[in-house]
PDB file of N, CA and C in Angstrom:
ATOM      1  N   UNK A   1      -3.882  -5.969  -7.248  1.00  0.00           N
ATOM      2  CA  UNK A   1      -3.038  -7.053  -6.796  1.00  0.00           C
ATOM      3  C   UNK A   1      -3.764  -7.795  -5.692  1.00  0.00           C
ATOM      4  N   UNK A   2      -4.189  -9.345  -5.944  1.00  0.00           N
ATOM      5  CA  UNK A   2      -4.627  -9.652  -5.379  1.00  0.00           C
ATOM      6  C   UNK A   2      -3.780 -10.252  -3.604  1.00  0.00           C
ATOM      7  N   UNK A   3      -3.086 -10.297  -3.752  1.00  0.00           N
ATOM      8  CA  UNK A   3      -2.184 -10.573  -1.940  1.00  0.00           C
ATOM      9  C   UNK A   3      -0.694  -9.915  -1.835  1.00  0.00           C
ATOM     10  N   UNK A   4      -1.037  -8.536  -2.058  1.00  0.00           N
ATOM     11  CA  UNK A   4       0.152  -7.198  -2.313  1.00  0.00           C
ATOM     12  C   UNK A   4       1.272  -8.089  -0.762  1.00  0.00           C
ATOM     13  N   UNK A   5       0.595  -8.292   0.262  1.00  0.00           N
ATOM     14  CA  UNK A   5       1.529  -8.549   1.467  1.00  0.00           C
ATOM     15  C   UNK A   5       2.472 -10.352   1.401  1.00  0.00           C
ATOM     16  N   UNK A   6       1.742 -10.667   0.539  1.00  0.00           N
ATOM     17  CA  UNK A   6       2.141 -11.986  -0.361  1.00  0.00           C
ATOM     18  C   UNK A   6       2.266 -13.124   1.159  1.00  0.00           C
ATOM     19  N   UNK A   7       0.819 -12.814   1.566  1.00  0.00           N
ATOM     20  CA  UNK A   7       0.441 -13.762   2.657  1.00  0.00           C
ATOM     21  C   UNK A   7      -0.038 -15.048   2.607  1.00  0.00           C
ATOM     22  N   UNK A   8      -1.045 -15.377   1.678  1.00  0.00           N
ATOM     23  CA  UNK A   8      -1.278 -16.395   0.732  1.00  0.00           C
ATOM     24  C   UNK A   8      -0.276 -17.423   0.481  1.00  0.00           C
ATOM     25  N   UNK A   9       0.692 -16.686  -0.412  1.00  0.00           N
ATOM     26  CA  UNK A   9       1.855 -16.978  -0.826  1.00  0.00           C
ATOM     27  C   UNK A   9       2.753 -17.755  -0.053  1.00  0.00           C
ATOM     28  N   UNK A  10       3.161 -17.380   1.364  1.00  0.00           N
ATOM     29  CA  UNK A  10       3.514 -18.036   2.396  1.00  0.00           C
ATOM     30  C   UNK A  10       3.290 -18.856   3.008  1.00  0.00           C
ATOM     31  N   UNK A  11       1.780 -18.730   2.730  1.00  0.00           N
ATOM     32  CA  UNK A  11       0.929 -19.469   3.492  1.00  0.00           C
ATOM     33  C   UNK A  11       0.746 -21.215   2.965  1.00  0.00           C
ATOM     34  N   UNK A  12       0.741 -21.000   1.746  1.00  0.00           N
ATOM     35  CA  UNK A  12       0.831 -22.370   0.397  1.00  0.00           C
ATOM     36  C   UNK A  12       2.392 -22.719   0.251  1.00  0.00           C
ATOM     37  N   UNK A  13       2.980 -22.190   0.623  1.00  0.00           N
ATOM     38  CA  UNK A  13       4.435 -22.448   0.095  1.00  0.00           C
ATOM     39  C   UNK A  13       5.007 -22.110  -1.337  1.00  0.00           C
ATOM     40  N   UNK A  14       4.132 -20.690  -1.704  1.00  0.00           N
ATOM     41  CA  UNK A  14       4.690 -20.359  -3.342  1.00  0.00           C
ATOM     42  C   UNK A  14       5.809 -19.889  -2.977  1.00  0.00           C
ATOM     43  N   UNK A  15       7.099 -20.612  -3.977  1.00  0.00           N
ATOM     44  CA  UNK A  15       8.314 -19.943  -3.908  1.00  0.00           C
ATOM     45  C   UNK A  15       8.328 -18.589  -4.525  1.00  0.00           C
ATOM     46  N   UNK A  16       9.117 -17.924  -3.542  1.00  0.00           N
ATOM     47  CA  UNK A  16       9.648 -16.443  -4.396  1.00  0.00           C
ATOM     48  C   UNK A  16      11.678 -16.447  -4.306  1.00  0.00           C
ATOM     49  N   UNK A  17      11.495 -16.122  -5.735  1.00  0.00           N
ATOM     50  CA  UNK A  17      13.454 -16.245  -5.432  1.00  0.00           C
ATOM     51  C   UNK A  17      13.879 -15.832  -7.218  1.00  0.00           C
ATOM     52  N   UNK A  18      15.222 -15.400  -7.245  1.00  0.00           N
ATOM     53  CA  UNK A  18      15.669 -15.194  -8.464  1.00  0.00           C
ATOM     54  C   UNK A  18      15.627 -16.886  -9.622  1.00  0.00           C
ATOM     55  N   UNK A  19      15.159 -17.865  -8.582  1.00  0.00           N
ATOM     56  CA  UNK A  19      15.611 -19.125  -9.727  1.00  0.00           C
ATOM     57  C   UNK A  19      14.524 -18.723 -10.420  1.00  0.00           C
ATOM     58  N   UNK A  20      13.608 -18.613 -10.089  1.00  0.00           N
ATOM     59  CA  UNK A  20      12.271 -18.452 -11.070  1.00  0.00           C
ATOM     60  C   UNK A  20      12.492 -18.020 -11.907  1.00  0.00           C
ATOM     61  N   UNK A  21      13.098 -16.655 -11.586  1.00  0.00           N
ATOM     62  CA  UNK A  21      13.172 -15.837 -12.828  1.00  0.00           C
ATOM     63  C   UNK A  21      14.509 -16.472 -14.225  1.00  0.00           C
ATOM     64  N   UNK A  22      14.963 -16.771 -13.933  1.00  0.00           N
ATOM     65  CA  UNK A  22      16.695 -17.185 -14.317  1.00  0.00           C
ATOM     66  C   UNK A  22      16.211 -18.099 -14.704  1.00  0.00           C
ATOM     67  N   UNK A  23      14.939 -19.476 -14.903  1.00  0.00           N
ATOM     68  CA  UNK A  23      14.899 -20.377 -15.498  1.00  0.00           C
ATOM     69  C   UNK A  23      15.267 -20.219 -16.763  1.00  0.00           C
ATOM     70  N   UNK A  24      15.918 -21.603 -17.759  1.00  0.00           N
ATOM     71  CA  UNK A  24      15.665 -20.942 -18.812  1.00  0.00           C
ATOM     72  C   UNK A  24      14.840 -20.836 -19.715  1.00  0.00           C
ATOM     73  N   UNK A  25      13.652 -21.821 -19.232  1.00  0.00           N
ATOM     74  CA  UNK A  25      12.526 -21.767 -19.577  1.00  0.00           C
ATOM     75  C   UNK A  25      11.991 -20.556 -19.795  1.00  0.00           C
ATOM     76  N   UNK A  26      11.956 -19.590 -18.217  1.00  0.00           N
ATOM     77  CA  UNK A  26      11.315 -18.690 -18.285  1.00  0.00           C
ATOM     78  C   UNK A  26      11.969 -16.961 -19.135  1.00  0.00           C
ATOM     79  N   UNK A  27      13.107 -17.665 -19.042  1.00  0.00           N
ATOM     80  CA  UNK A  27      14.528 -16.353 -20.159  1.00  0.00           C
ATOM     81  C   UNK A  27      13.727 -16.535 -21.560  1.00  0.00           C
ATOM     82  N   UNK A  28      13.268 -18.096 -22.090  1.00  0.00           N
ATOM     83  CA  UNK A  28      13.086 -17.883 -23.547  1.00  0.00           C
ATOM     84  C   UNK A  28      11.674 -17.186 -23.603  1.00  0.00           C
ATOM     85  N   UNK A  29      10.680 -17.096 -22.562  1.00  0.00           N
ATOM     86  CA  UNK A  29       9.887 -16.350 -22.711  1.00  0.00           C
ATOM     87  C   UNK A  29       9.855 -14.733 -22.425  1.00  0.00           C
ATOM     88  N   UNK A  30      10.293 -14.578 -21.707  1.00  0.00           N
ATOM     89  CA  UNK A  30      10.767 -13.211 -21.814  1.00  0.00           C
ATOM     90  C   UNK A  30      11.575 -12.715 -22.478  1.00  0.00           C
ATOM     91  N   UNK A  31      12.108 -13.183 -23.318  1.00  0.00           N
ATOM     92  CA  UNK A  31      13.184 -12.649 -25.104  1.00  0.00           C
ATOM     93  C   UNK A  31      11.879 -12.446 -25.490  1.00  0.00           C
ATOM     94  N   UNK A  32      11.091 -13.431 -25.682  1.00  0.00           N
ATOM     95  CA  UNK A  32      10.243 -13.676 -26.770  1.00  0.00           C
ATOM     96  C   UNK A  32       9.128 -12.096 -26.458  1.00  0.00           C
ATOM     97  N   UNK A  33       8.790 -12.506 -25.297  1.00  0.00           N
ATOM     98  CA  UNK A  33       8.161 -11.094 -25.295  1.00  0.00           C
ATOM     99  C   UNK A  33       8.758  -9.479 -25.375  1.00  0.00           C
ATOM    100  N   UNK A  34      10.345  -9.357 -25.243  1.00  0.00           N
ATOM    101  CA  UNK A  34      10.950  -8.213 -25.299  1.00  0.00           C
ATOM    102  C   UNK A  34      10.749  -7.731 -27.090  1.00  0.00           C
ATOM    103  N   UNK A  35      10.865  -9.379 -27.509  1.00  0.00           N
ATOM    104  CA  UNK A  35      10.834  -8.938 -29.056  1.00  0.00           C
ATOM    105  C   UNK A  35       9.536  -8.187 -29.476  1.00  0.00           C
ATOM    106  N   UNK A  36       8.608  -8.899 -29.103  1.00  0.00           N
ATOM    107  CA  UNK A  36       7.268  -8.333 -29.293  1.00  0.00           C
ATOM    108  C   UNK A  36       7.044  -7.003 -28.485  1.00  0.00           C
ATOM    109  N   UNK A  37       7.939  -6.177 -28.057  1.00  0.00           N
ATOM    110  CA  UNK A  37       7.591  -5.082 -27.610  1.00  0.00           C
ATOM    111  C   UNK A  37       7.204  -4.812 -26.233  1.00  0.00           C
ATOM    112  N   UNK A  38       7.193  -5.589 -25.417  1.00  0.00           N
ATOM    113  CA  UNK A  38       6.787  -5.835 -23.878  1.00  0.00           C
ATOM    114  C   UNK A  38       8.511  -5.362 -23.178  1.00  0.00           C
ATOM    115  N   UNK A  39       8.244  -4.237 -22.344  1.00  0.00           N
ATOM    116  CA  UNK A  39       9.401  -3.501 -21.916  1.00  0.00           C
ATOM    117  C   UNK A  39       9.190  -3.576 -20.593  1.00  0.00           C
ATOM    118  N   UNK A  40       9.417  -4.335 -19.342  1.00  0.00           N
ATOM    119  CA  UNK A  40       8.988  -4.143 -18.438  1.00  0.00           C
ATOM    120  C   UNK A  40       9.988  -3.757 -17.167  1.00  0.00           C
ATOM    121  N   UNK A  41       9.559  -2.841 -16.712  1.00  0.00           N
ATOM    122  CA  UNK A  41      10.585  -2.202 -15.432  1.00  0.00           C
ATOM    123  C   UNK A  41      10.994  -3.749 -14.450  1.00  0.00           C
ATOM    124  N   UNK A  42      11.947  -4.204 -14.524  1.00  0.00           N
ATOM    125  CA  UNK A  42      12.565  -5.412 -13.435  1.00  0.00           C
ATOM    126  C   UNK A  42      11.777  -5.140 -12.063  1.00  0.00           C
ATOM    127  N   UNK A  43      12.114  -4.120 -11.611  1.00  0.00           N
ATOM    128  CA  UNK A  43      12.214  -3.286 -10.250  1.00  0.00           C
ATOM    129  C   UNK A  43      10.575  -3.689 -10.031  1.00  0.00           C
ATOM    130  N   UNK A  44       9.579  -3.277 -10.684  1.00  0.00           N
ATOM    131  CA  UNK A  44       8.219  -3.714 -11.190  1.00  0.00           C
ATOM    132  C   UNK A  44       7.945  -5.083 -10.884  1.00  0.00           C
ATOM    133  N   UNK A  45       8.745  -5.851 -12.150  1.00  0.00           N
ATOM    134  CA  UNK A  45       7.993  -6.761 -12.137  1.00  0.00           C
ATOM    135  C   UNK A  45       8.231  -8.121 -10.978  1.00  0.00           C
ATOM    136  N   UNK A  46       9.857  -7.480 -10.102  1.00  0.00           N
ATOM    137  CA  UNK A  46      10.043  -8.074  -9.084  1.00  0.00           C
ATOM    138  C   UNK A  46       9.145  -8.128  -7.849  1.00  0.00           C
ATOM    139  N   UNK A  47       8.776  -7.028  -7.776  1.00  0.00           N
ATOM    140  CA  UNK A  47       7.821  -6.714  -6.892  1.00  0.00           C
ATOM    141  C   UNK A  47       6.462  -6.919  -6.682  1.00  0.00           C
ATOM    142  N   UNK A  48       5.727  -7.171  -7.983  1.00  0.00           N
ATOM    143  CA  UNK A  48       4.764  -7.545  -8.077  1.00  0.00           C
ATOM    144  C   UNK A  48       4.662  -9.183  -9.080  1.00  0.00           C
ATOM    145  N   UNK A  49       5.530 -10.083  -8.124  1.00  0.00           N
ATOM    146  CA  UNK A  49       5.410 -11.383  -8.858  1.00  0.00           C
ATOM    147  C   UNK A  49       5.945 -12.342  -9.692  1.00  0.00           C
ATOM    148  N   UNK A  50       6.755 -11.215 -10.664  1.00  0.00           N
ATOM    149  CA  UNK A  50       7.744 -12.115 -11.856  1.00  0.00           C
ATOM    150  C   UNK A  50       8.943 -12.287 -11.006  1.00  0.00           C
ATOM    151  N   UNK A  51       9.132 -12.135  -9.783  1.00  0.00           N
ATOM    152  CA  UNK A  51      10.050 -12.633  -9.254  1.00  0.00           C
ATOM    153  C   UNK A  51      10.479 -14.253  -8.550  1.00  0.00           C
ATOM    154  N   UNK A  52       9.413 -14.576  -9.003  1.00  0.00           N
ATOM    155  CA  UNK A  52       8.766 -15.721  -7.805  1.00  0.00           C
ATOM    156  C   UNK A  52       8.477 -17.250  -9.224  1.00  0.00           C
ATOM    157  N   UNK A  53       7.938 -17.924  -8.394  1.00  0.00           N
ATOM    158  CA  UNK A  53       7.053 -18.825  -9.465  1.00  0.00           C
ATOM    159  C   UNK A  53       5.520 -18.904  -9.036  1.00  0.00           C
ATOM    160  N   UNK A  54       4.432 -18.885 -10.296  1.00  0.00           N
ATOM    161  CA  UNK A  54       3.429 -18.937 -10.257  1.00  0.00           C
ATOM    162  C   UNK A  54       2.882 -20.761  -9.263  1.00  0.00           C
ATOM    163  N   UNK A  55       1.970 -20.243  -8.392  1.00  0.00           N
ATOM    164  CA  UNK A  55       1.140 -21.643  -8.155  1.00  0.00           C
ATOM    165  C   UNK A  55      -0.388 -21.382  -8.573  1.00  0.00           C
ATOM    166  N   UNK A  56      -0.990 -22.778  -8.869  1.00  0.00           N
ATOM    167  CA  UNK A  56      -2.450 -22.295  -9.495  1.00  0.00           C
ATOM    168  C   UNK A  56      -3.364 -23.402  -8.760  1.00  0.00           C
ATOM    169  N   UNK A  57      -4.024 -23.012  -8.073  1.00  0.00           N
ATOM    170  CA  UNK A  57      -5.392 -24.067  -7.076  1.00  0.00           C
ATOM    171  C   UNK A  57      -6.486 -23.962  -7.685  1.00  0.00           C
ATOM    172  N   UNK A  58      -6.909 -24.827  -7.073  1.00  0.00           N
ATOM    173  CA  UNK A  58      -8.769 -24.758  -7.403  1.00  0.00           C
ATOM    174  C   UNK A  58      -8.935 -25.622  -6.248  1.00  0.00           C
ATOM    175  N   UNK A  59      -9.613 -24.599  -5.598  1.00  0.00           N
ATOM    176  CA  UNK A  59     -10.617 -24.977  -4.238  1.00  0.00           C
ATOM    177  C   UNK A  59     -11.980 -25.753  -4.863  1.00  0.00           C
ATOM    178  N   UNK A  60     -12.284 -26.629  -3.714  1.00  0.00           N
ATOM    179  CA  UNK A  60     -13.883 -27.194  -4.263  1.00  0.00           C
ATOM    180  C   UNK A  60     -14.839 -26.461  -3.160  1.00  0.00           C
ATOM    181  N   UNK A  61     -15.727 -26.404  -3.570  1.00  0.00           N
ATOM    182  CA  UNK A  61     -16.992 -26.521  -2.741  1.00  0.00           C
ATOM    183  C   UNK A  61     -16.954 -26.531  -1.211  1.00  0.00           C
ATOM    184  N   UNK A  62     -16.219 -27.690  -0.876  1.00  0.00           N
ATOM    185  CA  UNK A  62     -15.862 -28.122   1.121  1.00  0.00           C
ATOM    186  C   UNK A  62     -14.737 -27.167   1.293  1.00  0.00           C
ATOM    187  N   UNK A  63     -14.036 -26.349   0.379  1.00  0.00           N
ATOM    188  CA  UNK A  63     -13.159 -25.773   1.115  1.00  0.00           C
ATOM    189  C   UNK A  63     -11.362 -26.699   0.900  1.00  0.00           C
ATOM    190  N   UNK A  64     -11.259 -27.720   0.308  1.00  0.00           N
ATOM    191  CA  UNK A  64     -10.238 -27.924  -0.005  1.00  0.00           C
ATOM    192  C   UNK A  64      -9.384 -28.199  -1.024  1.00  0.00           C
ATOM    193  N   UNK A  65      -8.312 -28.556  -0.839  1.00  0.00           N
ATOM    194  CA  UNK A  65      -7.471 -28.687  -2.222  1.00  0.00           C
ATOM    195  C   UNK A  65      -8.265 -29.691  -3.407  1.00  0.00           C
ATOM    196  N   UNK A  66      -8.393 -28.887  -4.358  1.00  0.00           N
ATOM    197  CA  UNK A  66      -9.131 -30.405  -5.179  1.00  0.00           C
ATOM    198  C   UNK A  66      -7.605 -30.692  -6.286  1.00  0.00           C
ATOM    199  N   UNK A  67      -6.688 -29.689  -6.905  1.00  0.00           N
ATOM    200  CA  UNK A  67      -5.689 -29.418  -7.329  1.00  0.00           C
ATOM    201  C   UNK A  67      -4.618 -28.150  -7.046  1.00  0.00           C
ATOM    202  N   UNK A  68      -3.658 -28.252  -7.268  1.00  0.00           N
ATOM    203  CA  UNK A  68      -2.532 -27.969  -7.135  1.00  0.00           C
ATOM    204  C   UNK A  68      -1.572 -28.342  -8.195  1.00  0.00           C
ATOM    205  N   UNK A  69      -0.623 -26.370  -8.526  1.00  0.00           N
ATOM    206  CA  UNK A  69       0.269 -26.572  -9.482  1.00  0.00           C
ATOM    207  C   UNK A  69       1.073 -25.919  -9.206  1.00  0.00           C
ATOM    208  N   UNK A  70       2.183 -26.100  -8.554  1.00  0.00           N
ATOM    209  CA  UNK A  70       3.012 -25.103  -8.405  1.00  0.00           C
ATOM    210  C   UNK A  70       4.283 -24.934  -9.673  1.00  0.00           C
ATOM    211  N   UNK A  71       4.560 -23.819  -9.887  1.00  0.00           N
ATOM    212  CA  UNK A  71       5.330 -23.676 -11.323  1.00  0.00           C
ATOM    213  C   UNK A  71       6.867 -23.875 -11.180  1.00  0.00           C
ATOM    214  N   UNK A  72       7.440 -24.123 -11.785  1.00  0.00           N
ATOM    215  CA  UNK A  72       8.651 -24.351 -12.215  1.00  0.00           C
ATOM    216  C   UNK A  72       9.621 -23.129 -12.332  1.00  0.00           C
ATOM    217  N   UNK A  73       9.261 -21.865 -13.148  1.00  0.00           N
ATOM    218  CA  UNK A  73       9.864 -20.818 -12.861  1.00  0.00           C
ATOM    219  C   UNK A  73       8.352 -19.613 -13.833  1.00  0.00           C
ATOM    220  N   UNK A  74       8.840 -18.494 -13.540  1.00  0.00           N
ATOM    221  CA  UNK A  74       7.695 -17.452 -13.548  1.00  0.00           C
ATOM    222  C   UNK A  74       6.812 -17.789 -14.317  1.00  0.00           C
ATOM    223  N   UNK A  75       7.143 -18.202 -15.563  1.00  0.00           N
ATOM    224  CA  UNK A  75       5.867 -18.756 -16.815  1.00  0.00           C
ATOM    225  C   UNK A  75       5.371 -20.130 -16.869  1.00  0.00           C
ATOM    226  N   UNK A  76       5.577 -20.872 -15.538  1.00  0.00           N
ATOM    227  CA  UNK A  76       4.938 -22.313 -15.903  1.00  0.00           C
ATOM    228  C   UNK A  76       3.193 -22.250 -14.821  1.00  0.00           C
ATOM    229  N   UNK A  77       2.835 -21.856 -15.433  1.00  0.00           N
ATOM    230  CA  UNK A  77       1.016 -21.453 -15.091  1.00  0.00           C
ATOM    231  C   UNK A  77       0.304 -22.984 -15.286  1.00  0.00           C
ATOM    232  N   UNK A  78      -0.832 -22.903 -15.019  1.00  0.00           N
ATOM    233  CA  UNK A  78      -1.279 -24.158 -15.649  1.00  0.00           C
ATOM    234  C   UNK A  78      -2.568 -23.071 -17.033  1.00  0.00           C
ATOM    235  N   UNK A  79      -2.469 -23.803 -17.917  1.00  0.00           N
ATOM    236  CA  UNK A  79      -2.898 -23.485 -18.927  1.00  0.00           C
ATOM    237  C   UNK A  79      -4.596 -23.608 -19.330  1.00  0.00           C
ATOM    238  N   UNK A  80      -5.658 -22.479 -20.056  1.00  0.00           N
ATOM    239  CA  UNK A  80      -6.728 -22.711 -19.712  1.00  0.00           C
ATOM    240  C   UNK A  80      -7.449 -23.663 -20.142  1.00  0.00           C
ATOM    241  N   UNK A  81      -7.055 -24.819 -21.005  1.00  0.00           N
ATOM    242  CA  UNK A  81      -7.531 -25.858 -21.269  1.00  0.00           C
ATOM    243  C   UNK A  81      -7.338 -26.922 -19.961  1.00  0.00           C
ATOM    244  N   UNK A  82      -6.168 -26.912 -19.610  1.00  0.00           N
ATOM    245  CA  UNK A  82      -6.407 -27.876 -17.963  1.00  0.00           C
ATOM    246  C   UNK A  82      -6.857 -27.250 -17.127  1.00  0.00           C
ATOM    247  N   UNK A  83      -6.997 -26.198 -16.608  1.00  0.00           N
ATOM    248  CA  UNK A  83      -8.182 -25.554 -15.718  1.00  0.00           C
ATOM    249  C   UNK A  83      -9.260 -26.231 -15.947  1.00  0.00           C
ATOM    250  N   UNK A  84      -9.623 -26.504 -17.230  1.00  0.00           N
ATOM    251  CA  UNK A  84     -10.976 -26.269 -17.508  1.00  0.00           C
ATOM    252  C   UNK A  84     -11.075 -28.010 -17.456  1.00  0.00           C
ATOM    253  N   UNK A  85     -10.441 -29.070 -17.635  1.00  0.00           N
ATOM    254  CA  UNK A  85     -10.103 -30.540 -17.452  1.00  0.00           C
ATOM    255  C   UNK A  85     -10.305 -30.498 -15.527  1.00  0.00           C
ATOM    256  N   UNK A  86      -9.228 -29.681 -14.768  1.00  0.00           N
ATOM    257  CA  UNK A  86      -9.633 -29.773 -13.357  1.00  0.00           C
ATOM    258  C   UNK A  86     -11.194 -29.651 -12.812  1.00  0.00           C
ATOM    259  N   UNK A  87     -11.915 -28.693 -13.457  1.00  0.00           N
ATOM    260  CA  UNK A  87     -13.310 -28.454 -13.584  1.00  0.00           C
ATOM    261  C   UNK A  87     -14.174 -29.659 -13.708  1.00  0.00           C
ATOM    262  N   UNK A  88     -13.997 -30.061 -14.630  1.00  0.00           N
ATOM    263  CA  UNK A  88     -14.433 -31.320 -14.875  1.00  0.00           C
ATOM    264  C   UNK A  88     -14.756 -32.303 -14.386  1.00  0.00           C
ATOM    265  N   UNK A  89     -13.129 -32.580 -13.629  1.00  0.00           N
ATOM    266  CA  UNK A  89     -12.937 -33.872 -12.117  1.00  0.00           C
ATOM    267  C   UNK A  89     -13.920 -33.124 -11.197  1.00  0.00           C
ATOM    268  N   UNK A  90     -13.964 -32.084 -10.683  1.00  0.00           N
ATOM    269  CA  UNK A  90     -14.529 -31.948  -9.735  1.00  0.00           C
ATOM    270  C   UNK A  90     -16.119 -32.370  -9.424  1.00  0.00           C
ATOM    271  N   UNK A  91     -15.652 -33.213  -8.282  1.00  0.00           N
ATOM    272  CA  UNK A  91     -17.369 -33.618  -8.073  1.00  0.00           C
ATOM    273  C   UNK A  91     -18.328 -32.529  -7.700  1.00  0.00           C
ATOM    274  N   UNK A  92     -19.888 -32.806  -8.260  1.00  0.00           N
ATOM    275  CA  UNK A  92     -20.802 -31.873  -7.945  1.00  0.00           C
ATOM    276  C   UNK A  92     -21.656 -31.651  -6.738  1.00  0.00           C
TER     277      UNK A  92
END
């Protein structure tokens, strides 16, 4: 776990809270994965993250924000095809 004391987290302003989880965005993905066999202890996955909403950065080079995504509720990530588009913008 990369920031177990979820200092980072505070530090950026990643929300942590039950809306995340309760989206219903993020309900149809977690059916979807219960179906497929993914059983996960709550107690777990509160604690380490699915409680919250994901944010996703990319630092440049100087040290600052080049992007920023903060998520909507636990499953809105940014996806590895726009990672790889943020990459791109970034000057060399």
């Amino acid at each position: 776990m990369g920031d177990p004391r979820k200092e980072v987290y505070r530090r950026y302003g990643v929300y942590r809270g039950l809306l995340g989880l309760l989206h219903p965005a993020g309900l149809r993905r977690a059916r979807e994965a219960a179906r497929q066999g993914l059983k996960p202890r709550w107690r777990d996955t509160w604690k380490h993250g699915i409680g919250g909403n994901p944010a996703d950065f990319l630092i440049g080079p100087d040290g600052r924000l080049e992007h920023v995504h903060y998520g909507r509720h636990f499953n809105d990530s940014v996806l590895p095809d726009e990672i790889l588009a943020w990459l791109e913008a970034v000057p060399a």
